[in-house]
Protein backbone atom coordinates (compact mmCIF):
# COMPACT_ATOMS: atom_id res chain seq x y z
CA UNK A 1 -16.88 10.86 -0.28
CA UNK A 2 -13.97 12.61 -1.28
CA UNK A 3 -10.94 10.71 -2.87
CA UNK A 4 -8.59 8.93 -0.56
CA UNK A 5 -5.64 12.08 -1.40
CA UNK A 6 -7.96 14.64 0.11
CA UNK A 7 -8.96 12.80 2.93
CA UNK A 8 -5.97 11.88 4.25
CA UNK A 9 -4.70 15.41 4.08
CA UNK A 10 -7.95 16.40 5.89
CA UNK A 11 -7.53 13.83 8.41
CA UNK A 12 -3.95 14.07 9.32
CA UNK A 13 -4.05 18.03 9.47
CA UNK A 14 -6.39 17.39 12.14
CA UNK A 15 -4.54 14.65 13.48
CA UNK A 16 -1.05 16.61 13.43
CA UNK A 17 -3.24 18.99 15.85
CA UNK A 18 -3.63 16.48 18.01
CA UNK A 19 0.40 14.97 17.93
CA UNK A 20 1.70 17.95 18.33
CA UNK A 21 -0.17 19.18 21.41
CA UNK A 22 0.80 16.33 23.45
CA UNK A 23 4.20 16.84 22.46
CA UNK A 24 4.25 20.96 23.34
CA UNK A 25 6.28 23.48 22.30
CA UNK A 26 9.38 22.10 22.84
CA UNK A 27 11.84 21.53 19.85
CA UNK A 28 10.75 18.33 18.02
CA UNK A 29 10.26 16.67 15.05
CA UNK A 30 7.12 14.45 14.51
CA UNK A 31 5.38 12.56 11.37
CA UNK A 32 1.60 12.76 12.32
CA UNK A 33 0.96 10.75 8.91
CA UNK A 34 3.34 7.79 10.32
CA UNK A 35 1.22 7.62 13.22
CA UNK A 36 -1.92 7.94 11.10
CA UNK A 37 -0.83 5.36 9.06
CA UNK A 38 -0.56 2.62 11.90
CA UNK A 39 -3.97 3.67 13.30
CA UNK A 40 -5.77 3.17 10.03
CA UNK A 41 -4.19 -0.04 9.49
CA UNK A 42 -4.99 -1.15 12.95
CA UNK A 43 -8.80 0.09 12.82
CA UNK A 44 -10.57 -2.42 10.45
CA UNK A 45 -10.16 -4.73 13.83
CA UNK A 46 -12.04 -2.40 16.41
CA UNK A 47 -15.43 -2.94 17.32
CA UNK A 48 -17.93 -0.86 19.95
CA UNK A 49 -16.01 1.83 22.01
CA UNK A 50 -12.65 1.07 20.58
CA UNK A 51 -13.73 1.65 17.05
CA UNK A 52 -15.76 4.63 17.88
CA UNK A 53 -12.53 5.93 19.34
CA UNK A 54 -10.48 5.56 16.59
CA UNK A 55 -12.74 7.26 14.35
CA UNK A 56 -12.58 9.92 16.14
CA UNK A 57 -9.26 10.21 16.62
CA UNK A 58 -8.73 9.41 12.55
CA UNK A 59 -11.19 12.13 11.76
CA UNK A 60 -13.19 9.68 9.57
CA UNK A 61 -14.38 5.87 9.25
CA UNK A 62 -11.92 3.50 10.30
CA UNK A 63 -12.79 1.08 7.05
CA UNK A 64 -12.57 4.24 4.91
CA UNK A 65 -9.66 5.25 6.68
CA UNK A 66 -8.18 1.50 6.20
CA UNK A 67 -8.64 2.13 2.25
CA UNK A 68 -6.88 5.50 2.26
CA UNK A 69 -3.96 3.85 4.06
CA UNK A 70 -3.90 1.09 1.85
CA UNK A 71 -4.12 3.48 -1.66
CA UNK A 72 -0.86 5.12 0.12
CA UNK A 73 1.00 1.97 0.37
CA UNK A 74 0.08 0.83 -3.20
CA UNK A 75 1.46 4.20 -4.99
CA UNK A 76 3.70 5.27 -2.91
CA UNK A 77 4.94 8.60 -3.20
CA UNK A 78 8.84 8.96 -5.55
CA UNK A 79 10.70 10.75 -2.96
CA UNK A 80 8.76 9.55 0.01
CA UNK A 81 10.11 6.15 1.01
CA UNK A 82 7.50 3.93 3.49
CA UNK A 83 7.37 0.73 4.79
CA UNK A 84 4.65 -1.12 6.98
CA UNK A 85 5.54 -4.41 9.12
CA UNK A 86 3.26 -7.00 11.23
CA UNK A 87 5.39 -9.06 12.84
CA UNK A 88 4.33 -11.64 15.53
CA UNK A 89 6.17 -14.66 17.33
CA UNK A 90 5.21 -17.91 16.47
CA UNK A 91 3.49 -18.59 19.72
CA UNK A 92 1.72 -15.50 20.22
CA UNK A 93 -2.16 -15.84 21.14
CA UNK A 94 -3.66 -12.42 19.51
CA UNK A 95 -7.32 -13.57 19.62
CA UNK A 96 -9.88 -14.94 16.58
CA UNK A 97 -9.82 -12.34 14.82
CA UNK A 98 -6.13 -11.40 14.57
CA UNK A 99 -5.51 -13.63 11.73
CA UNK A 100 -8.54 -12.51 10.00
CA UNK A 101 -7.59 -8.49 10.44
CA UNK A 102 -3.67 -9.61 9.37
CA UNK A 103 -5.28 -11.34 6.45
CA UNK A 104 -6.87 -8.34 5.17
CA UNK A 105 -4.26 -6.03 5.53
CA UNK A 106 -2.23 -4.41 2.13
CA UNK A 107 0.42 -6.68 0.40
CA UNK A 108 2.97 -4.19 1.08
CA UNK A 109 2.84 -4.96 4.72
CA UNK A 110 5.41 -6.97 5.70
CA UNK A 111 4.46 -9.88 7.88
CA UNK A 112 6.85 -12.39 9.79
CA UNK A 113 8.49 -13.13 13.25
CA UNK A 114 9.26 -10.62 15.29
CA UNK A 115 13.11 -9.59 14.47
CA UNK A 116 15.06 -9.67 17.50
CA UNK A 117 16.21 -5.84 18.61
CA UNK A 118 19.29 -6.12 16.40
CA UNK A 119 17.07 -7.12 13.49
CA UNK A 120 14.52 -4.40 14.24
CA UNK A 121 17.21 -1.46 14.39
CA UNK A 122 18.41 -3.07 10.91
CA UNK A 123 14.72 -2.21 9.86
CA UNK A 124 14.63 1.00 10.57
CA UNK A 125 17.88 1.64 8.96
CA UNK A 126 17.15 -0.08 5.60
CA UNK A 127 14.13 1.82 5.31
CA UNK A 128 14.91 5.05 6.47
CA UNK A 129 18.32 5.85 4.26
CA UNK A 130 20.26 5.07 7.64
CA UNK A 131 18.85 8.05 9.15
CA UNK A 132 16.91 6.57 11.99
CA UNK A 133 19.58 3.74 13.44
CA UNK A 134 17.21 2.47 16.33
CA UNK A 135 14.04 1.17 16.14
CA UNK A 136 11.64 3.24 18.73
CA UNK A 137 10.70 0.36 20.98
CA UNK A 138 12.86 -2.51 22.40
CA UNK A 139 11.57 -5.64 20.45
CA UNK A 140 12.42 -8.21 23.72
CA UNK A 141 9.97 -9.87 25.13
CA UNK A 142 7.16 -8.26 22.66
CA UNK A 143 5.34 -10.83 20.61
CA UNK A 144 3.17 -8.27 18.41
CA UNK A 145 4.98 -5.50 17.16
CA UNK A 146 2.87 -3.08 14.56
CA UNK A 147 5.26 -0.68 12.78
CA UNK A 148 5.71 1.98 9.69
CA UNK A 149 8.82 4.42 8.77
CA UNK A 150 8.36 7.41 6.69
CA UNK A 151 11.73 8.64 4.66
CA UNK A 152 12.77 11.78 2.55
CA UNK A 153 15.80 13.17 1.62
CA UNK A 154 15.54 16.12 -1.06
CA UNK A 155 17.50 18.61 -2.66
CA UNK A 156 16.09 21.92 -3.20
CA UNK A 157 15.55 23.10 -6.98
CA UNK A 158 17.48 26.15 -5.81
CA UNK A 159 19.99 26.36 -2.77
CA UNK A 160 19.55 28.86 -0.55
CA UNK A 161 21.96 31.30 -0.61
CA UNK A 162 23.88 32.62 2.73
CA UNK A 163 23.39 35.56 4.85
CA UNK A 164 24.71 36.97 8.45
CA UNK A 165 22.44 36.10 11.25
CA UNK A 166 22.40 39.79 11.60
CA UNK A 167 19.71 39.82 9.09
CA UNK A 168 17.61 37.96 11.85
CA UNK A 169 17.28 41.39 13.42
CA UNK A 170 18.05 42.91 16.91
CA UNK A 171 15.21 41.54 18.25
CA UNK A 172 15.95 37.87 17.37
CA UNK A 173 16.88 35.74 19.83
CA UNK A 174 19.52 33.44 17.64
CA UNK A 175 21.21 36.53 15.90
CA UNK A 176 23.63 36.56 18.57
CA UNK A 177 24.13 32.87 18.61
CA UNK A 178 24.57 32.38 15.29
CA UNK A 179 26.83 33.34 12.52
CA UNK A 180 25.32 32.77 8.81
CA UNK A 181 21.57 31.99 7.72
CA UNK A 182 19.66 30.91 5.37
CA UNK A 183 18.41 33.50 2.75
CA UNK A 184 15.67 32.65 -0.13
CA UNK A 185 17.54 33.51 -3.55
CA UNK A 186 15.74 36.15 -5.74
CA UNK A 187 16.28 34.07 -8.87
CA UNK A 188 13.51 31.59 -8.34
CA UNK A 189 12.66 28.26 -6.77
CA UNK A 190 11.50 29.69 -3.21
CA UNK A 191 8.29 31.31 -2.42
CA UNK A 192 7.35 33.55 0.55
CA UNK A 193 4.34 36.20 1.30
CA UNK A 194 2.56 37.72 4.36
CA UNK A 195 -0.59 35.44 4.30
CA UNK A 196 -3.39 36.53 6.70
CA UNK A 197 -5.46 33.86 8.92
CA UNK A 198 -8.22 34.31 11.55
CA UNK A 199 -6.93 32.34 14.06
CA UNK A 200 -2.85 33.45 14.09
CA UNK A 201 -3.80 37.11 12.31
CA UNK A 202 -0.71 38.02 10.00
CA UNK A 203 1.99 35.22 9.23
CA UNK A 204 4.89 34.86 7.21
CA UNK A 205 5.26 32.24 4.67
CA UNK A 206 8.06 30.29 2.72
CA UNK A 207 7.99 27.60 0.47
CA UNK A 208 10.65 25.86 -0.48
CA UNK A 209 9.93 23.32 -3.67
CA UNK A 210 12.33 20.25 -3.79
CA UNK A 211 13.14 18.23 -6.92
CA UNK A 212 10.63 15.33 -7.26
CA UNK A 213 7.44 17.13 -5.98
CA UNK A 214 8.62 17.73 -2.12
CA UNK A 215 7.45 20.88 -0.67
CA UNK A 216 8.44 22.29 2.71
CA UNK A 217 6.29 25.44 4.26
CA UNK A 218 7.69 27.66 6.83
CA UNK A 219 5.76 29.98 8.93
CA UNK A 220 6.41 32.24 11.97
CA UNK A 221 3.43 34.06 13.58
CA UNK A 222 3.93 36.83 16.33
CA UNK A 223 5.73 35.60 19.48
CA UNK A 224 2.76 35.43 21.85
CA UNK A 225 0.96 33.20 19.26
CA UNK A 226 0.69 29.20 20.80
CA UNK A 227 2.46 26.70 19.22
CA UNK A 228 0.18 24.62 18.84
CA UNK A 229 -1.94 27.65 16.68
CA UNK A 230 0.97 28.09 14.55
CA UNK A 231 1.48 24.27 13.43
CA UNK A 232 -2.27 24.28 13.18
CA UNK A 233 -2.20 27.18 10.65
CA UNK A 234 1.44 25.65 8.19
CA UNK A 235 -0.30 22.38 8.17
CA UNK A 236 -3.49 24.46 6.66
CA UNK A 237 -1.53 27.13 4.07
CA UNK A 238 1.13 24.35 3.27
CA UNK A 239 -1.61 22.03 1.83
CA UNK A 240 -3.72 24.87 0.40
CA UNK A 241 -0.29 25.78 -0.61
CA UNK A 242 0.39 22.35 -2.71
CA UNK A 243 -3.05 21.85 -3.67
CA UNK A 244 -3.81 25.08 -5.41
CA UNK A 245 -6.18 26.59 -3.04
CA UNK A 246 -6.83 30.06 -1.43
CA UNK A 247 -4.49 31.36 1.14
CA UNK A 248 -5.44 35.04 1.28
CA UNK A 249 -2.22 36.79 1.15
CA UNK A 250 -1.56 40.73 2.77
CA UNK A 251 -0.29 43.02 0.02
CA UNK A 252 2.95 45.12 1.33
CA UNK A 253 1.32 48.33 0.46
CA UNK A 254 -1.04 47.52 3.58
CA UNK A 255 1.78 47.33 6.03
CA UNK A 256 3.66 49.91 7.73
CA UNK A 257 7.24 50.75 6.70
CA UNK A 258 10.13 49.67 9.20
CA UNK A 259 11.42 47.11 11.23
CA UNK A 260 8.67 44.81 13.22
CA UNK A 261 8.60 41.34 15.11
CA UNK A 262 8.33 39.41 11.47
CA UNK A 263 9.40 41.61 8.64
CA UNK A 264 11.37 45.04 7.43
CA UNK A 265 9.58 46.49 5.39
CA UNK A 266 10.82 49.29 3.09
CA UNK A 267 10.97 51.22 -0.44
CA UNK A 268 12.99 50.55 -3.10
CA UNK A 269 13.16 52.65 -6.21
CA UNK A 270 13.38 49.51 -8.92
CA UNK A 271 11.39 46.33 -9.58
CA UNK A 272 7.94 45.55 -8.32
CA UNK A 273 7.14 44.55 -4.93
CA UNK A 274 8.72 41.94 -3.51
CA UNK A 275 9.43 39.78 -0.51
CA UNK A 276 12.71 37.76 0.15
CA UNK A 277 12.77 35.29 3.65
CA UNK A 278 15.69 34.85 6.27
CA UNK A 279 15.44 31.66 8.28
CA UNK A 280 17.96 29.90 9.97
CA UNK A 281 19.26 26.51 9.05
CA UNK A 282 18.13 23.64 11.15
CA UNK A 283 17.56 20.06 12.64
CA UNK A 284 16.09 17.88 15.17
CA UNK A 285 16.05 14.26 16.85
CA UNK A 286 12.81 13.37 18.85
CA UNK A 287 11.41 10.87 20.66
CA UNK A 288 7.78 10.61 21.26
CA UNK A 289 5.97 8.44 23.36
CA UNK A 290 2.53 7.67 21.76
CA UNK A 291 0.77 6.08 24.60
CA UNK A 292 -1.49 8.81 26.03
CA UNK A 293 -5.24 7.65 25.32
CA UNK A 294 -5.89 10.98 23.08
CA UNK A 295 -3.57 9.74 20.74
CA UNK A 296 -5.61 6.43 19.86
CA UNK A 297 -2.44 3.85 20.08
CA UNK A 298 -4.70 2.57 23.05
CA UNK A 299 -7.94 1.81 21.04
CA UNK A 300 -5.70 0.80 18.49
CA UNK A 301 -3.81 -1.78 20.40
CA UNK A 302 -7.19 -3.12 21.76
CA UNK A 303 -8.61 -3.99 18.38
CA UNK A 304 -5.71 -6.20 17.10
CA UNK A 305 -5.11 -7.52 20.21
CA UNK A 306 -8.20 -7.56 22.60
CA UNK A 307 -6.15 -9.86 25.54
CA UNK A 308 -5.14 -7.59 28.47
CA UNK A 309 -1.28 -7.43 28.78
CA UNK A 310 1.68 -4.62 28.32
CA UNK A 311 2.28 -2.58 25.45
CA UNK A 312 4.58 0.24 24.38
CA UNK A 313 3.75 3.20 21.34
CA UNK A 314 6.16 5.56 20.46
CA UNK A 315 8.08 7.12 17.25
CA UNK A 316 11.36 8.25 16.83
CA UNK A 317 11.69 11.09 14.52
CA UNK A 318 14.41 13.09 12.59
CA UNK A 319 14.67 16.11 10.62
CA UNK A 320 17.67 18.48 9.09
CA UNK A 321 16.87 21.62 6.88
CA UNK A 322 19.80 23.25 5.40
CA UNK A 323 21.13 25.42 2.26
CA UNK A 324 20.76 22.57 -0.12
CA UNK A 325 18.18 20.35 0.83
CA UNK A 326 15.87 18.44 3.65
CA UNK A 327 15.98 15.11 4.87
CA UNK A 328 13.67 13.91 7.11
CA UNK A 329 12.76 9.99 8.41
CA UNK A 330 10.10 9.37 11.35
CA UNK A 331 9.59 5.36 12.38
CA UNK A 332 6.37 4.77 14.46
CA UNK A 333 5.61 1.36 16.12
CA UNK A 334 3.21 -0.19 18.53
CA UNK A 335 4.43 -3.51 20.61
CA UNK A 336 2.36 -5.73 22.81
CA UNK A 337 3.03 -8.37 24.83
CA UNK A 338 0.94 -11.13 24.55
CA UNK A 339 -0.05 -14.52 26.41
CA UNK A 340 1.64 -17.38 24.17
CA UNK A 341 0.33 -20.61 23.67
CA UNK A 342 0.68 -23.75 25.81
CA UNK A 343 2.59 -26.47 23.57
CA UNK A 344 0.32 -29.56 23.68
CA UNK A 345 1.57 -32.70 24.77
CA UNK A 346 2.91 -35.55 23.02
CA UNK A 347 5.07 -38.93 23.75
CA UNK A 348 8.05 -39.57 22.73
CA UNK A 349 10.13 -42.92 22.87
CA UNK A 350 13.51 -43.79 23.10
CA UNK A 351 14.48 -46.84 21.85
CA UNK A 352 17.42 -48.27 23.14
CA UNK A 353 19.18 -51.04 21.78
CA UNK A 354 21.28 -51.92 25.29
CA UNK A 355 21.82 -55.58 24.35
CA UNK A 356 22.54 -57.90 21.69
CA UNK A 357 20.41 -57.63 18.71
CA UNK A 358 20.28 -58.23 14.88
CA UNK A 359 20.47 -56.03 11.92
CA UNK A 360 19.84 -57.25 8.30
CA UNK A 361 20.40 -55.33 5.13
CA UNK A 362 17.89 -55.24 2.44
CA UNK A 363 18.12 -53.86 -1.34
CA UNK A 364 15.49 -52.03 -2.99
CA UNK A 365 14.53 -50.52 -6.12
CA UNK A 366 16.24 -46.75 -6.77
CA UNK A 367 12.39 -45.72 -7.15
CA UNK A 368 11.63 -46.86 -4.07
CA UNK A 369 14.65 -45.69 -2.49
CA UNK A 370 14.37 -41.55 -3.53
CA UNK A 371 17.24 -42.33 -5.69
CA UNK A 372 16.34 -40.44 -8.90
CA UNK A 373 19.34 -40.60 -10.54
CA UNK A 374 19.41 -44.32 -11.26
CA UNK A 375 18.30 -45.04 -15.10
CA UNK A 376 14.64 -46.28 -14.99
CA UNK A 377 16.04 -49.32 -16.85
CA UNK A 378 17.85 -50.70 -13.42
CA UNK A 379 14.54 -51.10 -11.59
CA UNK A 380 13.01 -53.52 -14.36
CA UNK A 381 10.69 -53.56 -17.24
CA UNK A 382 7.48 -51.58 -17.31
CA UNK A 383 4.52 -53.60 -17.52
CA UNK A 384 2.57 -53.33 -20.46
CA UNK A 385 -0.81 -51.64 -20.25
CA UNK A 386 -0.80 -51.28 -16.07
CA UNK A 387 1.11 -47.91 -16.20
CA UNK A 388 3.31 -49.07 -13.62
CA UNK A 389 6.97 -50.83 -13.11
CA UNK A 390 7.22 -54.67 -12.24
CA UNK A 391 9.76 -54.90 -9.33
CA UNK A 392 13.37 -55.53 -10.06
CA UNK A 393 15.12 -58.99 -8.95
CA UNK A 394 16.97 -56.87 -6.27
CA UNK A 395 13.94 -55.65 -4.81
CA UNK A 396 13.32 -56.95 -0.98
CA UNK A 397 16.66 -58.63 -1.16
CA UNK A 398 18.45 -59.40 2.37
CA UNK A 399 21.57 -58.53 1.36
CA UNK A 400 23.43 -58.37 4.64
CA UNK A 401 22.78 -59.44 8.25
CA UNK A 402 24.12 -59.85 11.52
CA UNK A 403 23.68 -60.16 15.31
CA UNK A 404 25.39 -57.55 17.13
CA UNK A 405 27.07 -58.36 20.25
CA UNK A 406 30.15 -56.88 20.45
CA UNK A 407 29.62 -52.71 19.77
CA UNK A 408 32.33 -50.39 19.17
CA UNK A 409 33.15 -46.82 20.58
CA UNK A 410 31.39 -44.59 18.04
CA UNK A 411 33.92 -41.75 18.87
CA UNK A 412 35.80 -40.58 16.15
CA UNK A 413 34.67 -43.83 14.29
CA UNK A 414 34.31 -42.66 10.22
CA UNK A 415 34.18 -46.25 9.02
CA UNK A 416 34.24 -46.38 5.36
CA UNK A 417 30.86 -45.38 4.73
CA UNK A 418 30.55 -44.06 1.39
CA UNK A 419 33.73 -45.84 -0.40
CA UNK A 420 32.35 -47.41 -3.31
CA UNK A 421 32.73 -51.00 -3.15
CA UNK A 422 36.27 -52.91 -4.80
């Protein structure tokens, strides 16, 4: 089994695959890992087709999965902020083994009521460094709600510097519509190569490397080249990337001078070869809705809650990438509605004293009274040998009595409860 770093990585490539095909190749944002992260959480309390499901979907075994997830939450990453929360209402009915799967998850998962919407947005803000401000489902009427945010926001080692979109080439759709790009300095800090891969054939690559052990990989492939190929392919070079491993790069003696789709290429007469990357600056807000069966929020929200009944999935997701740094925050959550329980019935009595009637009053020891304060001296002497206090004389005393017959309008009435005695 390899360690829970590598498989996660393995899994949520795979799973980022799956995301970001049912999102398509419009501009987005996601956090596969975010939705990952709920799904392993939730899969320890699947059973039959649900869990089989979910390990497929999690590209290994839920309870292995489960661990990973936990091992996440326990060291979390220094520039990667994350919170989990199970919230329920009070009279929720989730089933017998809810409170068995909610006792087993990690103790960094917050558990509770479920925060009203207000509360929820507040959630999402704390734990995001303000940059999500609305939690991605509406909290009313839900009584389990299943949630995780992922937060970042970095500063480069070295700031890009500035360049004319012009530098995007003729062919570039944006360099008319833009003014100034990004361009990787030549002092250090970025990283960027023609890297060659089966499936998207020659790519270009850039690496930017934040302070505190963030890395962010570009790559463009040739136009005609899915989407969905192209994410496939970052998501493979940026961890081989991170990690150390082989991404077979093209050497720029191999390529043909001259201006194509993804590079210009050309000779210089100093230095040794080099490559230096133009991208443009950018961000994006998305909103994805997480409830298409492929995605496994479905299998997921059958194991923790097995009772039939509506339920919402989605993740809200945001992203900006400019000269200095990259700030990103994605908040997933799952929220099902769920039959509550039917109070059970007591009796309850009101005694009313319509009529005449008598009231005595009756001293007792402080002890006996809750009143701590009193000296233990005031109650009486302790009797030798029992371990316990003989009764003081004012113990059981009627003090006070009388027969009520003629009652007063409590309005307003303060009497002079409270004034010591004269």
């Amino acid at each position: 089994m390899a360690d829970s770093t590598s498989l996660v990585a393995t899994c949520v490539v795979r799973y980022a695959a799956r995301l970001h095909s049912a999102i398509g190749a419009r501009h987005h944002v996601a956090s596969p890992l975010g939705a990952w992260l709920l799904l392993a959480l939730a899969a320890p309390a699947s059973a039959g087709p649900d869990r089989e499901a979910l390990t497929e979907v999690l590209g290994c075994d839920a309870d292995a999965a489960a661990r990973a997830a936990a091992d996440l939450l326990a060291r979390p990453h220094p520039v990667v902020a994350s919170a989990v929360a199970a919230w329920t209402s009070g009279g929720a009915d989730p089933g017998p083994g809810f409170r068995r799967w909610r006792a087993g998850l990690p103790a960094q998962v917050t558990t509770g009521e479920v925060p009203g919407p207000a509360g929820l947005d507040q959630w999402a803000r704390a734990h995001t460094f303000g940059l999500i401000d609305r939690f991605p489902i509406r909290g009313d009427g839900l009584t389990l709600i299943l949630a995780s945010v992922l937060a970042s926001k970095v500063s480069w080692t070295v700031p890009f510097e500035l360049a004319p979109a012009a530098s995007l080439g003729s062919a570039s759709p944006w360099a008319g519509r833009l003014s100034l790009v990004l361009r990787s300095p030549r002092q250090g800090g970025h990283t960027q190569y023609v890297a060659v891969t089966p499936d998207a054939g020659d790519v270009i690559v850039h690496a930017a490397q934040a302070a505190g052990g963030l890395l962010v990989i570009s790559v463009a492939a040739a136009a005609d080249v899915p989407a969905g190929t192209v994410l496939a392919v970052a998501h493979r070079i940026g961890v081989q990337h991170a990690t150390g491993g082989p991404v077979r790069r093209r050497a720029l003696a191999d390529l043909p001078l001259g201006e194509g789709p993804l590079w210009r290429l050309r000779e210089v007469t100093a230095g040794s070869d080099a490559c230096i990357a133009v991208l443009p600056a950018w961000s994006a807000t998305s909103q994805h809705e997480l409830t298409d069966p492929s995605l496994g929020f479905q299998a997921a929200r059958n194991a923790i809650a097995p009772r039939p009944g509506p339920w919402q999935a989605s993740q809200s997701a945001t992203a900006r990438y400019s000269r200095t740094g990259f700030e990103a925050a994605a908040a997933t959550a799952v929220g099902i509605v769920l039959a509550m329980r039917q109070p059970s019935r007591r009796r309850e009595a009101e005694l009313r004293f319509a009529h005449p009637y008598a009231a005595v009053a009756i001293t007792t020891d402080p002890a006996d009274s809750g009143d701590s304060s009193a000296g233990a001296g005031t109650a009486g002497n302790a009797d030798a040998g029992s371990g316990s206090a003989r009764p003081g004389p004012w113990h059981g005393l009627p003090v006070f009595s009388a027969w009520v017959s003629e009652p007063r309008d409590a309005a307003g009435d303060g009497g002079s409860a409270g004034k010591p005695p004269r």
